[in-house]
Structure formats: C-alpha cells, structure tokens
C-alpha atoms as a PDB file:
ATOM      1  CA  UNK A   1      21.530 -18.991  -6.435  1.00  0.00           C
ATOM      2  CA  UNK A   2      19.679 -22.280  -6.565  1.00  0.00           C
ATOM      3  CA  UNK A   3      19.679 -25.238  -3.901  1.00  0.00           C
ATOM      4  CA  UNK A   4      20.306 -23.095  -1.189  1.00  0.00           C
ATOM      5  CA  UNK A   5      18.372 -24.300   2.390  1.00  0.00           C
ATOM      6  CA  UNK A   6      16.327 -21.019   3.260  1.00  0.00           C
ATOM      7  CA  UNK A   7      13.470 -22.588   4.476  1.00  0.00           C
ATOM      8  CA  UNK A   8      12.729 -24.585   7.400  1.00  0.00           C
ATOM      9  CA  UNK A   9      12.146 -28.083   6.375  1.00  0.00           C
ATOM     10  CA  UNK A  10      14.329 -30.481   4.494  1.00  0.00           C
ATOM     11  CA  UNK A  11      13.425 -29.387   1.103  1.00  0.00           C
ATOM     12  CA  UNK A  12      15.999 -27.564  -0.748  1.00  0.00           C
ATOM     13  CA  UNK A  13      14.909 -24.872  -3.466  1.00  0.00           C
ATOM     14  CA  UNK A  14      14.546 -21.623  -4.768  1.00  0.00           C
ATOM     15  CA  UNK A  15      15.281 -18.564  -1.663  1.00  0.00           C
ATOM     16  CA  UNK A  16      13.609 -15.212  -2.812  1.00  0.00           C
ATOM     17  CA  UNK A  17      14.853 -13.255  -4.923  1.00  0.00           C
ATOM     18  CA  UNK A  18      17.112 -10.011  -4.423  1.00  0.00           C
ATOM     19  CA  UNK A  19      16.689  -6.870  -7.251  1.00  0.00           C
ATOM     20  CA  UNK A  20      19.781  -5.120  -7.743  1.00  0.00           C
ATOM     21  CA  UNK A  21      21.171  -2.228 -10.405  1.00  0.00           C
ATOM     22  CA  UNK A  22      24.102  -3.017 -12.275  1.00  0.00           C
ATOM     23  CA  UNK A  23      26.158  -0.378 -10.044  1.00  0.00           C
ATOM     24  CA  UNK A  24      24.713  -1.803  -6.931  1.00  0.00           C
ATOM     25  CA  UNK A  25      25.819  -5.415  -7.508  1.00  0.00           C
ATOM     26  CA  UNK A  26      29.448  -4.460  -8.027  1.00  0.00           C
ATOM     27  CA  UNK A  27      29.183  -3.774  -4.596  1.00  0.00           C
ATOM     28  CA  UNK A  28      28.000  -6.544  -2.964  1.00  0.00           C
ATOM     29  CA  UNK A  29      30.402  -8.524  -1.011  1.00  0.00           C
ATOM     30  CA  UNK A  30      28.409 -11.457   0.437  1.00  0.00           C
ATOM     31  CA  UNK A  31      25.249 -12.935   0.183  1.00  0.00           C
ATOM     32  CA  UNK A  32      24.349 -15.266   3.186  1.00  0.00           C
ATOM     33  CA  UNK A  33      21.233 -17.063   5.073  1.00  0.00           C
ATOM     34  CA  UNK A  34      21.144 -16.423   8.448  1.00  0.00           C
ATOM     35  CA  UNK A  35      20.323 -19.086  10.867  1.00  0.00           C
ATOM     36  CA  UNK A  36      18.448 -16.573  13.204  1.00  0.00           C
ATOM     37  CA  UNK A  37      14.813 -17.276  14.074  1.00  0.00           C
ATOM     38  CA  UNK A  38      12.284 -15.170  12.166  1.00  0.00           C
ATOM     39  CA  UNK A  39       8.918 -14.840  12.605  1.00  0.00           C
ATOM     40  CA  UNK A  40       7.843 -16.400   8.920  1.00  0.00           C
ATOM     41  CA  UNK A  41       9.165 -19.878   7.715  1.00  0.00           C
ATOM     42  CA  UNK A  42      11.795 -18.287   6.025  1.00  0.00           C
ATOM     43  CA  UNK A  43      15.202 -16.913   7.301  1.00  0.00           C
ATOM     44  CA  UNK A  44      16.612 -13.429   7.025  1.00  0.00           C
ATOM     45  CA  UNK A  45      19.206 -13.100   3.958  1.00  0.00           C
ATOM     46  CA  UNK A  46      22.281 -11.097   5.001  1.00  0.00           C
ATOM     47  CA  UNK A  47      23.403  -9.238   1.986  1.00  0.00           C
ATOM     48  CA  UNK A  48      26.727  -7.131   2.914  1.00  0.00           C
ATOM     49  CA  UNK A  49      27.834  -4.382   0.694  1.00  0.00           C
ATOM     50  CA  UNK A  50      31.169  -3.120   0.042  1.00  0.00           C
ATOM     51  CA  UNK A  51      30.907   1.113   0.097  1.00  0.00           C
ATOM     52  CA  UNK A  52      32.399   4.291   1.621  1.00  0.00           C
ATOM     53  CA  UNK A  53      30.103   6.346   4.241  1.00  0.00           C
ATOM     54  CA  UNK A  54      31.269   9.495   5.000  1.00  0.00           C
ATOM     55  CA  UNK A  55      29.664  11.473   7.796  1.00  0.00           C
ATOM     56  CA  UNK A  56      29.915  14.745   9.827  1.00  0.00           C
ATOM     57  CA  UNK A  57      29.315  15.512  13.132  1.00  0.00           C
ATOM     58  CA  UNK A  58      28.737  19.027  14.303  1.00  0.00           C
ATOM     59  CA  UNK A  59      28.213  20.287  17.434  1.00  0.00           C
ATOM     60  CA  UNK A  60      24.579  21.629  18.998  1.00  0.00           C
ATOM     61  CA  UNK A  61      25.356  24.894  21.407  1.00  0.00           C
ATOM     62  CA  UNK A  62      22.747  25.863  23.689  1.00  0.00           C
ATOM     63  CA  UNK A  63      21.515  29.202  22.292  1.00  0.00           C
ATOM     64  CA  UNK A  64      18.031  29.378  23.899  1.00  0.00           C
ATOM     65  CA  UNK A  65      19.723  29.978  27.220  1.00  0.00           C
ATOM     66  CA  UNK A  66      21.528  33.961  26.796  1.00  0.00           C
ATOM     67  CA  UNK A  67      25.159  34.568  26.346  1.00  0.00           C
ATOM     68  CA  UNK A  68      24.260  36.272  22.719  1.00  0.00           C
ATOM     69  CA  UNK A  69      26.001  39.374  23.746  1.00  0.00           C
ATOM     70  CA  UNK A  70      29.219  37.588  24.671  1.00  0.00           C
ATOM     71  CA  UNK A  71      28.841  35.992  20.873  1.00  0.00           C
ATOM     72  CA  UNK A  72      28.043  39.589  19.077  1.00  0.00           C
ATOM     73  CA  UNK A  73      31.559  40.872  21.122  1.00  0.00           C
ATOM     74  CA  UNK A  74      33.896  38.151  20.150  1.00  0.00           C
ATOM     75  CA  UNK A  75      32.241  37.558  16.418  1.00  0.00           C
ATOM     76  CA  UNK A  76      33.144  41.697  15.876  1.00  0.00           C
ATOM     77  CA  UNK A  77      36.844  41.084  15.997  1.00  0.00           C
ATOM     78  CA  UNK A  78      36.338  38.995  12.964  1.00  0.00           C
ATOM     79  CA  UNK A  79      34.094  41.320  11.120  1.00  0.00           C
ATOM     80  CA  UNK A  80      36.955  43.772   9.398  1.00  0.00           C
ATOM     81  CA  UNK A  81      38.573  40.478   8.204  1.00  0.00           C
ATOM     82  CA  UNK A  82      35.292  39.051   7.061  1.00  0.00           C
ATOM     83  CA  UNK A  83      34.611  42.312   4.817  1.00  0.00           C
ATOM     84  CA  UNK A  84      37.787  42.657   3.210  1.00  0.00           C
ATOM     85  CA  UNK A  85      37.954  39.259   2.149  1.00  0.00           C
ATOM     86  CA  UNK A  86      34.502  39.085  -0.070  1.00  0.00           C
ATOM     87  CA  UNK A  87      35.149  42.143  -1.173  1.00  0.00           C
ATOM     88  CA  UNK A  88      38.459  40.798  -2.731  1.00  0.00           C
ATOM     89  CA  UNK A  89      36.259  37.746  -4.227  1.00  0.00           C
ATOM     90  CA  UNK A  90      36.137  37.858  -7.976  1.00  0.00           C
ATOM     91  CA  UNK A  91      35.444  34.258  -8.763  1.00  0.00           C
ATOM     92  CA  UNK A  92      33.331  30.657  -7.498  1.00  0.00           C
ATOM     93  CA  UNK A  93      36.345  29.167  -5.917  1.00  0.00           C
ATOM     94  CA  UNK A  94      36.847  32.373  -3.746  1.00  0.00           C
ATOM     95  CA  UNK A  95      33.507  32.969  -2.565  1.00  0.00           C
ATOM     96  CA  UNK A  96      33.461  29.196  -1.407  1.00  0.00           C
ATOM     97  CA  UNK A  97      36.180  29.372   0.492  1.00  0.00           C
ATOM     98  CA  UNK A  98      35.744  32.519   1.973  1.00  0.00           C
ATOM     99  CA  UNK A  99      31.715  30.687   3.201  1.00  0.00           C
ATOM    100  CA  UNK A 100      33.985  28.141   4.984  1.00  0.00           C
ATOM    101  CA  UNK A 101      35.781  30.505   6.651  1.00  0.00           C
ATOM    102  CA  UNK A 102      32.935  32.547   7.836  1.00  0.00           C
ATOM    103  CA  UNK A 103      31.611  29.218   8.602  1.00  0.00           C
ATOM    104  CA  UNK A 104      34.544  28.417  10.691  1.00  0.00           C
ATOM    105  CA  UNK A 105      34.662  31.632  12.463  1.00  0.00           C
ATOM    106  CA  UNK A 106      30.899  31.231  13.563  1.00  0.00           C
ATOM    107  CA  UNK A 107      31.585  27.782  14.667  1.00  0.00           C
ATOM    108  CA  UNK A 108      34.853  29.267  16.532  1.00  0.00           C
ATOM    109  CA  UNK A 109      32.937  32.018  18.397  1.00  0.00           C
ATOM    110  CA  UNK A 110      30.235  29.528  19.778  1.00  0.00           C
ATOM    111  CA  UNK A 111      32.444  27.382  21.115  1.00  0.00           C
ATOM    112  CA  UNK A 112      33.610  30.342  23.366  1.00  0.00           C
ATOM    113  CA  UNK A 113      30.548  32.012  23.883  1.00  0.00           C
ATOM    114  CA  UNK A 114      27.478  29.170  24.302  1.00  0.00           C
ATOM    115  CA  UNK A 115      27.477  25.377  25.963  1.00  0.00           C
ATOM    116  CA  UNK A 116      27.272  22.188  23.584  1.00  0.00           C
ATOM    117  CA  UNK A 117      24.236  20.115  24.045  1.00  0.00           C
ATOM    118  CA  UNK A 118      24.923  16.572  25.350  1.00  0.00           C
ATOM    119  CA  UNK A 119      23.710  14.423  22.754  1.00  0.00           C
ATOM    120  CA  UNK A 120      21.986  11.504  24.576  1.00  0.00           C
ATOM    121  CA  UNK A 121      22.966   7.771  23.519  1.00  0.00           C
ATOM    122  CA  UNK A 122      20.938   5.407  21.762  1.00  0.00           C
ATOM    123  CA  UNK A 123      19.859   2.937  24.436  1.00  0.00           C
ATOM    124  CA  UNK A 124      19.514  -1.030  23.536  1.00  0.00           C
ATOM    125  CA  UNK A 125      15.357  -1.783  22.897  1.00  0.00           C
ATOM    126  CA  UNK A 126      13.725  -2.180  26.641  1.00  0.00           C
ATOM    127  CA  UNK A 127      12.282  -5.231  25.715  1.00  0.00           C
ATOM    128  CA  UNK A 128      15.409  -7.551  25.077  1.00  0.00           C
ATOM    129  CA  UNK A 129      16.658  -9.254  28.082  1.00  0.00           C
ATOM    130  CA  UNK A 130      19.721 -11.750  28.697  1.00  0.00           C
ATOM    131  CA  UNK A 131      17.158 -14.512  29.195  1.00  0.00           C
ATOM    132  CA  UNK A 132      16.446 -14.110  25.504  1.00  0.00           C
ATOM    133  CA  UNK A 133      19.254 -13.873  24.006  1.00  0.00           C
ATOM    134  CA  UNK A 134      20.291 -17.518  26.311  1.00  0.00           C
ATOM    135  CA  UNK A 135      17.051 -18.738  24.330  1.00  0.00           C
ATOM    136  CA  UNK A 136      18.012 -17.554  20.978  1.00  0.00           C
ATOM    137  CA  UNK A 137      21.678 -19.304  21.236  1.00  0.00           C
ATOM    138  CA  UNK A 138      19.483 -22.313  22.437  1.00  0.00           C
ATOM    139  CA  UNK A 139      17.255 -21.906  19.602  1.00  0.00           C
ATOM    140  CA  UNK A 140      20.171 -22.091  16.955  1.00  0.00           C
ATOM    141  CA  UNK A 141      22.268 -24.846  18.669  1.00  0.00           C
ATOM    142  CA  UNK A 142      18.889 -27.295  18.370  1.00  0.00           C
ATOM    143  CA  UNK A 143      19.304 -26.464  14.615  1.00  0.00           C
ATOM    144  CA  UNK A 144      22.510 -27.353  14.012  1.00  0.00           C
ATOM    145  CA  UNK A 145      22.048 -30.291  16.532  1.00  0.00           C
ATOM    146  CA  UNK A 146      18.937 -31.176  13.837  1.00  0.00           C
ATOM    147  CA  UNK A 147      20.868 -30.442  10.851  1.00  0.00           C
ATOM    148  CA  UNK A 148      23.848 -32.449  11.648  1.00  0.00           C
ATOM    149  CA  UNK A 149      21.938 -36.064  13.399  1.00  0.00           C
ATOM    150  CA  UNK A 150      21.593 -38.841  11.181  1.00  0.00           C
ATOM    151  CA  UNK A 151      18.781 -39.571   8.990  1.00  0.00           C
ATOM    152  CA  UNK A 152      17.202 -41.778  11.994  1.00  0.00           C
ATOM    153  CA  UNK A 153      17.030 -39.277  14.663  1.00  0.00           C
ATOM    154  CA  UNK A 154      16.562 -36.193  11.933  1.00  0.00           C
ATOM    155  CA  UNK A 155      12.901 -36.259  12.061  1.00  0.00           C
ATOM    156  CA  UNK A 156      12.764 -36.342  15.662  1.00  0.00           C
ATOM    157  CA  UNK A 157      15.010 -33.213  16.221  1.00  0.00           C
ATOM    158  CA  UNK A 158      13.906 -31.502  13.632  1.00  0.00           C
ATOM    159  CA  UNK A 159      10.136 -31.908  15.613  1.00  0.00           C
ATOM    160  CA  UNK A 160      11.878 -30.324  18.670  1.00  0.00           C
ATOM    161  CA  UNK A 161      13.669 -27.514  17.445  1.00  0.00           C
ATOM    162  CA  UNK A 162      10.247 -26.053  15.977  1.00  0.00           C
ATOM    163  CA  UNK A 163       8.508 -26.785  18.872  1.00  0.00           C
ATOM    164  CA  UNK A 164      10.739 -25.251  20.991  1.00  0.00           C
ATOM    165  CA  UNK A 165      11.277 -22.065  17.715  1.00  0.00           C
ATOM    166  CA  UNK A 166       7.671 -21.815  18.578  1.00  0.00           C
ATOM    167  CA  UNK A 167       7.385 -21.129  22.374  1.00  0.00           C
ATOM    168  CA  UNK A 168      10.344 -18.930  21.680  1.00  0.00           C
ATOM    169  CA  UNK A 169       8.748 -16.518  19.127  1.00  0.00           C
ATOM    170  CA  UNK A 170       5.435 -16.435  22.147  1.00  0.00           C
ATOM    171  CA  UNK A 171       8.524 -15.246  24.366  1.00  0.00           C
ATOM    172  CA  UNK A 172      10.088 -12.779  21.969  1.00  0.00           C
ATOM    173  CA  UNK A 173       6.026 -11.425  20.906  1.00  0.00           C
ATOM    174  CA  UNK A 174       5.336 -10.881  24.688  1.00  0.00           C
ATOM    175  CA  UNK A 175       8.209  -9.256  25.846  1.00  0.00           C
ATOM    176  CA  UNK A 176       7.861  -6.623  23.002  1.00  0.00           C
ATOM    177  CA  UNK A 177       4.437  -6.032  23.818  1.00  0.00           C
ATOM    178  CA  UNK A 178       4.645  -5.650  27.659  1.00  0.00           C
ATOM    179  CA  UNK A 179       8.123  -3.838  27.082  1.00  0.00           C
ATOM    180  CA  UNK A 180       6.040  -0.952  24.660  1.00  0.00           C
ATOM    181  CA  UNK A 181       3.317  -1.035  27.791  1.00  0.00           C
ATOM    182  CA  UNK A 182       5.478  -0.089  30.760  1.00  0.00           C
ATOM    183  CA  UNK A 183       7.379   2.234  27.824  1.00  0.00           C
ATOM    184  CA  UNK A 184       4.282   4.632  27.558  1.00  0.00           C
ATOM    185  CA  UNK A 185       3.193   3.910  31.047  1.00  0.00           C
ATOM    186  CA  UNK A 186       6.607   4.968  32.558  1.00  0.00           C
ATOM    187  CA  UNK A 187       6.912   7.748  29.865  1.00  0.00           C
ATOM    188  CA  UNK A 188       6.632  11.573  32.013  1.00  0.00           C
ATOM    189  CA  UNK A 189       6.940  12.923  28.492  1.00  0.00           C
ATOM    190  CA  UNK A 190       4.177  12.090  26.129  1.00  0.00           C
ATOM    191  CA  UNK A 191       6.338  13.391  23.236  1.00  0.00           C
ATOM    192  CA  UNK A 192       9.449  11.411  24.160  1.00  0.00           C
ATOM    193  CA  UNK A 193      11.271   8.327  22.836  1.00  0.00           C
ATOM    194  CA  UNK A 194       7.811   5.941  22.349  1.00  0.00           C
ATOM    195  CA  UNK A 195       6.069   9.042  20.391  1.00  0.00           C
ATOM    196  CA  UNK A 196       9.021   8.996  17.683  1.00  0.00           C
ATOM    197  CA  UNK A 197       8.983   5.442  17.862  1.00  0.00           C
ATOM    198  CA  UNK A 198       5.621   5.482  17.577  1.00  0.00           C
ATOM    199  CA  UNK A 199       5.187   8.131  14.657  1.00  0.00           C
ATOM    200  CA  UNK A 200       8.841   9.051  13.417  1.00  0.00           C
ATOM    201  CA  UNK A 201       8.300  11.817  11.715  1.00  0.00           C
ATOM    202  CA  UNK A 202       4.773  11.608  10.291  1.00  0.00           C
ATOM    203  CA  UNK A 203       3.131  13.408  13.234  1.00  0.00           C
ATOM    204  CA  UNK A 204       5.167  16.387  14.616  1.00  0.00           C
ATOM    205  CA  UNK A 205       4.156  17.583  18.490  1.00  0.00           C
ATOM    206  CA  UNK A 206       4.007  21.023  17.131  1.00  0.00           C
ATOM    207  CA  UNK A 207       1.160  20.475  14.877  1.00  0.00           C
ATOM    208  CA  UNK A 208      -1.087  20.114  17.738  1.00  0.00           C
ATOM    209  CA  UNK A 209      -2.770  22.980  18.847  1.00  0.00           C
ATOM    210  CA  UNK A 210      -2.221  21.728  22.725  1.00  0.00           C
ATOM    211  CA  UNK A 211       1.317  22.593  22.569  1.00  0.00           C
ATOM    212  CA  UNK A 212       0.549  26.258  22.228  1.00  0.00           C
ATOM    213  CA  UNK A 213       2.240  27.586  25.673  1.00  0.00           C
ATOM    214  CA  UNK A 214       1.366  24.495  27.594  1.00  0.00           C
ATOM    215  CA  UNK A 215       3.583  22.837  28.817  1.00  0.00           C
ATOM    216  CA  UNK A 216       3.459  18.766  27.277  1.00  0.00           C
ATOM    217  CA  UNK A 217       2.960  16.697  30.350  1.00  0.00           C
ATOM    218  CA  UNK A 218       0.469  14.222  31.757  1.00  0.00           C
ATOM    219  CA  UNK A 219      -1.274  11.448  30.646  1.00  0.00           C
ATOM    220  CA  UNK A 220      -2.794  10.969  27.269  1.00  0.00           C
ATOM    221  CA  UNK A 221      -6.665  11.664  28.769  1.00  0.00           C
ATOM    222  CA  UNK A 222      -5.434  15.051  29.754  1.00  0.00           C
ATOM    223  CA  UNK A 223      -3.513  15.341  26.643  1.00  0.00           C
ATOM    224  CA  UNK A 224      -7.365  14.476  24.809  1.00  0.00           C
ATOM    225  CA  UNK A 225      -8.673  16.755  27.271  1.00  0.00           C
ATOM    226  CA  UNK A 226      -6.337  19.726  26.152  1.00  0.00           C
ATOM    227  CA  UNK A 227      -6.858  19.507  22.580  1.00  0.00           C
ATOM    228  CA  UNK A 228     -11.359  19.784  22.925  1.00  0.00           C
ATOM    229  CA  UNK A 229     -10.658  22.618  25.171  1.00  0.00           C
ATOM    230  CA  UNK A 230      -8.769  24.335  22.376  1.00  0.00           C
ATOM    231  CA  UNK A 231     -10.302  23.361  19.270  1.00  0.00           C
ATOM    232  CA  UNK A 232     -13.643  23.888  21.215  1.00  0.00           C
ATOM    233  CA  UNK A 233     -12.968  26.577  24.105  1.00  0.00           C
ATOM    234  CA  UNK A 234     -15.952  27.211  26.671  1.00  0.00           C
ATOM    235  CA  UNK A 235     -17.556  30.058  25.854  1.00  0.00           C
ATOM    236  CA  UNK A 236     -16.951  33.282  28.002  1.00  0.00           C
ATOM    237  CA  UNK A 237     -20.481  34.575  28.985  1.00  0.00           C
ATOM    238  CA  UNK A 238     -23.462  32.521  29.231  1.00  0.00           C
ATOM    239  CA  UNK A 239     -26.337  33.481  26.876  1.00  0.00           C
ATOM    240  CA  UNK A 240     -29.703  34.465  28.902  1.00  0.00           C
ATOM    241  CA  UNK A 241     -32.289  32.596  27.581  1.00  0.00           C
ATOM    242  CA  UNK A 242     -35.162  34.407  28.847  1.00  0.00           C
ATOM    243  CA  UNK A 243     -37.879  35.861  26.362  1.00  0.00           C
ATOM    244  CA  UNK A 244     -37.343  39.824  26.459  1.00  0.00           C
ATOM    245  CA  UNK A 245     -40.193  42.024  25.744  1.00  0.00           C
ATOM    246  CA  UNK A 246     -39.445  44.322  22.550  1.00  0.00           C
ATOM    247  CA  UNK A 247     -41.174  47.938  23.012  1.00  0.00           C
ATOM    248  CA  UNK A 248     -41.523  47.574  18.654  1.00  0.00           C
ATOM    249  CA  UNK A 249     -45.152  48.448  18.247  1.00  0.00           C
ATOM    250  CA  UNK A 250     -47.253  46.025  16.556  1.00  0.00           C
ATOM    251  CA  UNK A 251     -48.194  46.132  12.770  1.00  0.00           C
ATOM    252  CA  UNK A 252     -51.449  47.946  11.828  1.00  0.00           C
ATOM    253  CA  UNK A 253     -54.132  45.617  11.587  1.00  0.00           C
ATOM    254  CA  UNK A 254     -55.681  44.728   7.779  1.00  0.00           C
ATOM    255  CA  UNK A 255     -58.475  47.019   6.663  1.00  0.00           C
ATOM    256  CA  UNK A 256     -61.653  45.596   5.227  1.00  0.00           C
ATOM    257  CA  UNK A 257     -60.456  46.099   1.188  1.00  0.00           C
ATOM    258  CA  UNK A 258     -57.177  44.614   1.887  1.00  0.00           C
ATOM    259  CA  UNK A 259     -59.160  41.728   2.941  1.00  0.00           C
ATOM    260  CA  UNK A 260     -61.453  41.704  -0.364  1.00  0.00           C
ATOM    261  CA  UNK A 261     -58.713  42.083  -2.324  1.00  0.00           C
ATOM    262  CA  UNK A 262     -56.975  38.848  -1.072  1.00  0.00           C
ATOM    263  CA  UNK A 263     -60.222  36.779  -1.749  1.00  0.00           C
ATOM    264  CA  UNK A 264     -60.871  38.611  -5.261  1.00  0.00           C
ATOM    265  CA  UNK A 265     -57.191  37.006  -6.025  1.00  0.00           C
ATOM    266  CA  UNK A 266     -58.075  33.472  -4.504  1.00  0.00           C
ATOM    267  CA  UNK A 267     -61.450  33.496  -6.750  1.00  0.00           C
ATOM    268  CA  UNK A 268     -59.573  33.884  -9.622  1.00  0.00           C
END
C-alpha cells in the first residue's frame, strides 16, 4: 500500500510491511495507521481481522477445603446409571456421549457439594492515570492541528507537536517505571500479580526449593535468605577440631639391612 503517511515528518513513502498466508488475508477486514503516539518514529498499524472465537468457561469449585464426602454420597446415585450405560456402548459415537454425560454429572454433583472460586477481575495497568490519557488526546489534537495548518504555519506546528510528543513519552516512561516500583514495594505476596508479570510462565514459584512448607511471604532479602538456607542448610553438630591422641602403636623402627638395602638400590 504505497504513499501512505506512517511516519512522522512530511515525507510520504513506503509503511512496513505486513506477512500474511493466503487463508489469513481473506480475513482481514481493515488495515489502518493509527495516530497514537509510539515510542519509535513510526505509528502502530491496526490490522483488524474478520474470525469466529469460540470460548468456554467452566467453573473452579473449592476442593482443597472438605465436603468430599458430601460429593462421594450424591455422585453414588448416579453410579447404577453410569454402569449400565457404557456397558450398552458398542460404538465411537456412544462412548462420546456417554463421557459428556459423566462429564455433566461430575460437574452437576460439585455444584451441590463444593463452593466456586471467585475468579478475580483483570484490573486496568496501575500506572495509567486520567492525567495521561488528557495528554494523549492533547497529543493527537496538536497533530491534526499540524496536519491540517497551511503550508506557512506547518513547519511551526509540526515543531510543537514533537516537542510536546516528546515530554509526553518522559511522562508515559516515568509513570510505568515508578508504577512497577510501588507494584513490588506494595506487593505482601512475592508470587502475586508483578511475579507473573514479571516472568509469565517461564519461572514457576514451585520450582523453588523455598516454597517447600513455607509459607511465601516477606521481602525478596528474606526470600534470598530462604533459598541459601535450603540449598545450603547449617550443619547440625559442630565438628571438634581438637587433635585426638590415637592409642595405634607406632611402626617398628628400620633395622640396619633394611637400611643397606635402600642405599645398595640408590648406588645402582
């Protein structure tokens, strides 16, 4: 798509280039440059593609907190069914509808025997605030302002809008930074939401030996701390290291032949 303005000057050209399989670009539906600031002289491309998502959501029960004897009682009256069913199964289509029935059945009996876990929601980043988002609408209304004066006073605002693009991106770079420092400070949990930001799923907390029945809390010195005293435990008993007197008699002392015979095999 030539001539299209994706940089940040006057010049019109080339924008980068977008790879695509012949099945993916019967999908796209729009192809667009954004006028939101970017940290590079180039804008973000919008691409929007035209597809069906299908998803499932399931429900998380509680089952490290009891109430399995309530589930064994009211998953038996399903049991007899359960049996007599597979054992009438003879082909594919049978046995996978009798697995979503069992399926159903065990989803049936949790709901009546264990608590669903309250799935937290995803809160917005800590970082953004109103007064940036004011700065960002300020940002893009220079541009347009710069984009749509006359060839006179285009130079001028064009001077202005990156000056002011620039003290914005200083904003935006220092209000992630000290928003991800009071994140971890503030954190009680030093496996919570900045660890998976942190790591995603790279780095479990279970691979670390520190997490074997402790409890994960503190800060990350004691955290440090924890994992030297279990990779390298203090010893139990400290070793005496006085000299102790063996009651081994000494060796016999050499006789004078032994003694000849040594020098008769030096002479030689």
């Amino acid at each position: 798509m030539p001539h299209l303005p994706s940089h940040r000057n006057t010049d019109v050209g080339w924008p980068d280039l977008t790879s695509v399989s012949q099945e993916m670009i019967t999908k796209v539906a729009s192809w667009e440059v954004l006028e939101e600031p970017s940290f590079s002289d180039h804008h973000f491309i919008q691409i929007t593609v035209r597809t069906i998502i299908t998803s499932h959501i399931f429900n998380r029960f509680k089952t490290l907190h009891g109430n399995h004897n309530k589930f064994h009682k009211q998953f038996k009256f399903h049991v007899e069914e359960l049996i007599s069913i597979i054992k009438n199964c003879n082909t594919q289509q049978e046995l996978n509808e009798f697995t979503s029935l069992l399926q159903a059945k065990i989803i049936q009996t949790c709901n009546k025997a264990f608590k669903i876990k309250k799935q937290p929601l995803t809160e917005n980043p800590t970082w953004w605030t109103d007064k940036l988002e004011i700065e960002k609408k300020r940002i893009k209304a220079l541009r347009r302002r710069a984009q749509r004066s006359s060839s006179e006073e285009r130079p001028e605002k064009y001077l202005q809008w990156k000056t002011e693009a620039k003290k914005y991106m200083k904003k935006v770079k220092r209000a992630k930074s000290v928003g991800w420092k009071d994140l971890c400070t503030e954190a009680a949990n030093p496996y919570g939401k900045h660890f998976k930001a942190a790591f995603r799923k790279t780095i479990h907390p279970s691979q670390l030996t520190v997490l074997n029945n402790i409890n994960p809390e503190g800060g990350h010195q004691k955290i440090a701390q924890d994992i030297l005293e279990q990779i390298f435990p203090f010893p139990n008993s400290t070793p005496s290291l006085t000299h102790e007197i063996t009651t081994t008699p000494n060796d016999c002392p050499f006789t004078e032949k032994e003694i000849a015979q040594i020098k008769c095999f030096d002479d030689e």
